[in-house]
N, C-alpha and C. Protein backbone atom coordinates (compact mmCIF):
# COMPACT_ATOMS: atom_id res chain seq x y z
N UNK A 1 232.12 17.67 132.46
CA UNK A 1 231.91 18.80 131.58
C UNK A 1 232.38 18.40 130.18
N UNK A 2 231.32 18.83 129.07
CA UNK A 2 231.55 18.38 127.86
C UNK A 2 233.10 19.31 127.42
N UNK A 3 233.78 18.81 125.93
CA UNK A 3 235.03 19.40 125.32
C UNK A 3 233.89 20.72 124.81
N UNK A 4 232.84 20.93 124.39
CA UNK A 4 232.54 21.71 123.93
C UNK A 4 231.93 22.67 124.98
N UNK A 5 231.35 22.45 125.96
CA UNK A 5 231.33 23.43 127.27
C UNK A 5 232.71 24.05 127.98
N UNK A 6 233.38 23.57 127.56
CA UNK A 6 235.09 24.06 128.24
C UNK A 6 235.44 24.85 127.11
N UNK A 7 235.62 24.78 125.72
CA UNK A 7 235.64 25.51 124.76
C UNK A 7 234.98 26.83 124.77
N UNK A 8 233.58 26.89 124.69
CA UNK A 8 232.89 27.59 125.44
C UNK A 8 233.44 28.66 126.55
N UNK A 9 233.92 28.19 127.45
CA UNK A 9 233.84 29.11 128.80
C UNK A 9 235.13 29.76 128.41
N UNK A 10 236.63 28.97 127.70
CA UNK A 10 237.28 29.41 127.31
C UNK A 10 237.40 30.91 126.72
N UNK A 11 236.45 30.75 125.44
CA UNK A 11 235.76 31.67 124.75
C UNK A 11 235.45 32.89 125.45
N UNK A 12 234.52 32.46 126.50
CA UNK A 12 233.51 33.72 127.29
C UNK A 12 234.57 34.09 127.87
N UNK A 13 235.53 33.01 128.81
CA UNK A 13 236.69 34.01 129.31
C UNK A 13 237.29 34.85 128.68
N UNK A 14 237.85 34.66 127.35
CA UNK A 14 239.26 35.39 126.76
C UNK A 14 237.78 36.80 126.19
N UNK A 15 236.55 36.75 126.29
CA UNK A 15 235.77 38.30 125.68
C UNK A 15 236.07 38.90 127.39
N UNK A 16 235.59 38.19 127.93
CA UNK A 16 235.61 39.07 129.22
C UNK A 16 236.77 39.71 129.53
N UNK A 17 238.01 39.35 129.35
CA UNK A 17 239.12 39.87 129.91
C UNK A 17 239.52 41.04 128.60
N UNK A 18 239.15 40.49 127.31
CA UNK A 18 239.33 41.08 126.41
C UNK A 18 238.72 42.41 126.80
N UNK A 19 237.18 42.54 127.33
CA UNK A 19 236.53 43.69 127.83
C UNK A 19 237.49 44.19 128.63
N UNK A 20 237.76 43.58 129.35
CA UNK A 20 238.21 44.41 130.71
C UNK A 20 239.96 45.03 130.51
N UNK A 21 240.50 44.52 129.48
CA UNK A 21 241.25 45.08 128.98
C UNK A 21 241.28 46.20 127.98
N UNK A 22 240.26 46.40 127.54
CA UNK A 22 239.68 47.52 126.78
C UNK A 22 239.34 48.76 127.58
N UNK A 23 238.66 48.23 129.09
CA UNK A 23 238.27 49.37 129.60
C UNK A 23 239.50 49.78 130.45
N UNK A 24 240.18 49.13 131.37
CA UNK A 24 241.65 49.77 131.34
C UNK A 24 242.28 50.76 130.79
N UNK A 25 242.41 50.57 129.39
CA UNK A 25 243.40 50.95 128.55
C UNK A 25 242.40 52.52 128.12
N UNK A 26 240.93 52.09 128.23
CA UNK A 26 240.07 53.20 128.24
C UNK A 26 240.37 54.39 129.43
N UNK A 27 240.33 53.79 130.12
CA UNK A 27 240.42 54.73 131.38
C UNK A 27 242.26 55.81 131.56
N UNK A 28 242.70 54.58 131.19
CA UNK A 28 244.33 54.74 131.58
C UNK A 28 244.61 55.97 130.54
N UNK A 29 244.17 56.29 129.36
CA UNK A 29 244.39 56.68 128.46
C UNK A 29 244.58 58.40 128.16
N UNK A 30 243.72 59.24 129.21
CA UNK A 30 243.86 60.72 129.46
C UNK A 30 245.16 60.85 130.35
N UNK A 31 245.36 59.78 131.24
CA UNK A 31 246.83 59.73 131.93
C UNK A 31 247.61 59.87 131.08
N UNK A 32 247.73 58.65 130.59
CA UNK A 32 248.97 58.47 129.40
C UNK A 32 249.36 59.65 128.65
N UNK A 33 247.84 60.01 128.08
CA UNK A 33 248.51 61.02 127.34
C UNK A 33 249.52 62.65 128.12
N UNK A 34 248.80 62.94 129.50
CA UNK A 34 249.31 63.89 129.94
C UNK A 34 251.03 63.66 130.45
N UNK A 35 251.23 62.09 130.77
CA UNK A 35 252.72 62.18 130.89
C UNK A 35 252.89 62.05 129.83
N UNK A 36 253.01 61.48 128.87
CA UNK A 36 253.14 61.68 127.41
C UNK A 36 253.74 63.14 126.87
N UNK A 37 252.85 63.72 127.10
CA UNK A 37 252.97 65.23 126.60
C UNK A 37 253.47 65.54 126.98
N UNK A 38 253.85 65.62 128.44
CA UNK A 38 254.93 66.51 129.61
C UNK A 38 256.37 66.92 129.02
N UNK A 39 256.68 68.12 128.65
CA UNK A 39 257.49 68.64 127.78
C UNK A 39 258.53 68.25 129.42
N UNK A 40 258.36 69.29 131.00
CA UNK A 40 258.80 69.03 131.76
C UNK A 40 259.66 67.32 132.00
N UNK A 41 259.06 66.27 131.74
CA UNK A 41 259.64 65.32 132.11
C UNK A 41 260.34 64.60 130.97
N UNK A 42 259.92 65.11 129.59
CA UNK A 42 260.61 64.79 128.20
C UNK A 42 262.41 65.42 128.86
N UNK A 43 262.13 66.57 129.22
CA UNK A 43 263.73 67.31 129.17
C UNK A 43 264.69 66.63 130.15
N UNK A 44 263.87 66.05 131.66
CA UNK A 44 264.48 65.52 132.61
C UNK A 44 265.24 64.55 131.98
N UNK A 45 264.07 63.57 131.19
CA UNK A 45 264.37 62.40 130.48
C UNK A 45 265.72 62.43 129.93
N UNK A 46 265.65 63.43 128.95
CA UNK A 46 266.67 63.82 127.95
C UNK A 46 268.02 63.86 128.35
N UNK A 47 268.01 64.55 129.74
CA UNK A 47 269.08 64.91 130.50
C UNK A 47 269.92 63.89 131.54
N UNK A 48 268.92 63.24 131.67
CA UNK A 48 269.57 62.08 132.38
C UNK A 48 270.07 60.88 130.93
N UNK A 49 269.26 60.98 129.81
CA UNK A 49 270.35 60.16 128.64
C UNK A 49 271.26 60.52 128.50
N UNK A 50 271.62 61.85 128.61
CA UNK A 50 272.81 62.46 128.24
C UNK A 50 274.02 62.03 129.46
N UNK A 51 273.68 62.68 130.53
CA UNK A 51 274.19 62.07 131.92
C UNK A 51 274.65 60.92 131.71
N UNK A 52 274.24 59.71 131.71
CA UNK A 52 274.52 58.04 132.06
C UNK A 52 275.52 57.97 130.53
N UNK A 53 274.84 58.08 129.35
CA UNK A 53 275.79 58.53 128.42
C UNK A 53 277.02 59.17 128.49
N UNK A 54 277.04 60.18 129.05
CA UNK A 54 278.60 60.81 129.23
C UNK A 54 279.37 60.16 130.16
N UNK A 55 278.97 59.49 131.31
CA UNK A 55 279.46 58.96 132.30
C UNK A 55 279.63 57.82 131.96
N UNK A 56 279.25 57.00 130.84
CA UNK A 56 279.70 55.67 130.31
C UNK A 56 281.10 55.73 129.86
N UNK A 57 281.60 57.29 128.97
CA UNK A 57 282.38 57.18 128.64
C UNK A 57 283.48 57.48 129.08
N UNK A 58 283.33 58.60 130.89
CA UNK A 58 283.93 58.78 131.40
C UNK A 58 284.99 57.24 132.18
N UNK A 59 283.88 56.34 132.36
CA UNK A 59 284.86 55.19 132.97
C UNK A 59 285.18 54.23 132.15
């Protein structure tokens, strides 16, 4: 196989994955946003920083 046919496939590989990383991130993206938004799991969040935080300073 020529340096310029391996170059080549190189190429076609890194669009293809490039695609397929596009459509992923396409798909994934109405998810994301709904945990994202989740006011519910923002506060959990919040509460357990506070938690591990206070308890750092407890010991």
């Amino acid at each position: 196989m020529s340096t310029k046919t391996q170059i080549g496939n190189i190429f076609h590989n890194a669009e293809k994955k490039n695609q397929y990383d596009k459509f992923i991130h396409a798909i994934q993206q109405p998810k994301m946003k709904e945990l994202w938004d989740n006011k519910e799991g923002e506060a959990w969040n919040n509460y357990l920083k506070q938690k591990l935080t206070t308890e750092s300073f407890i010991k």
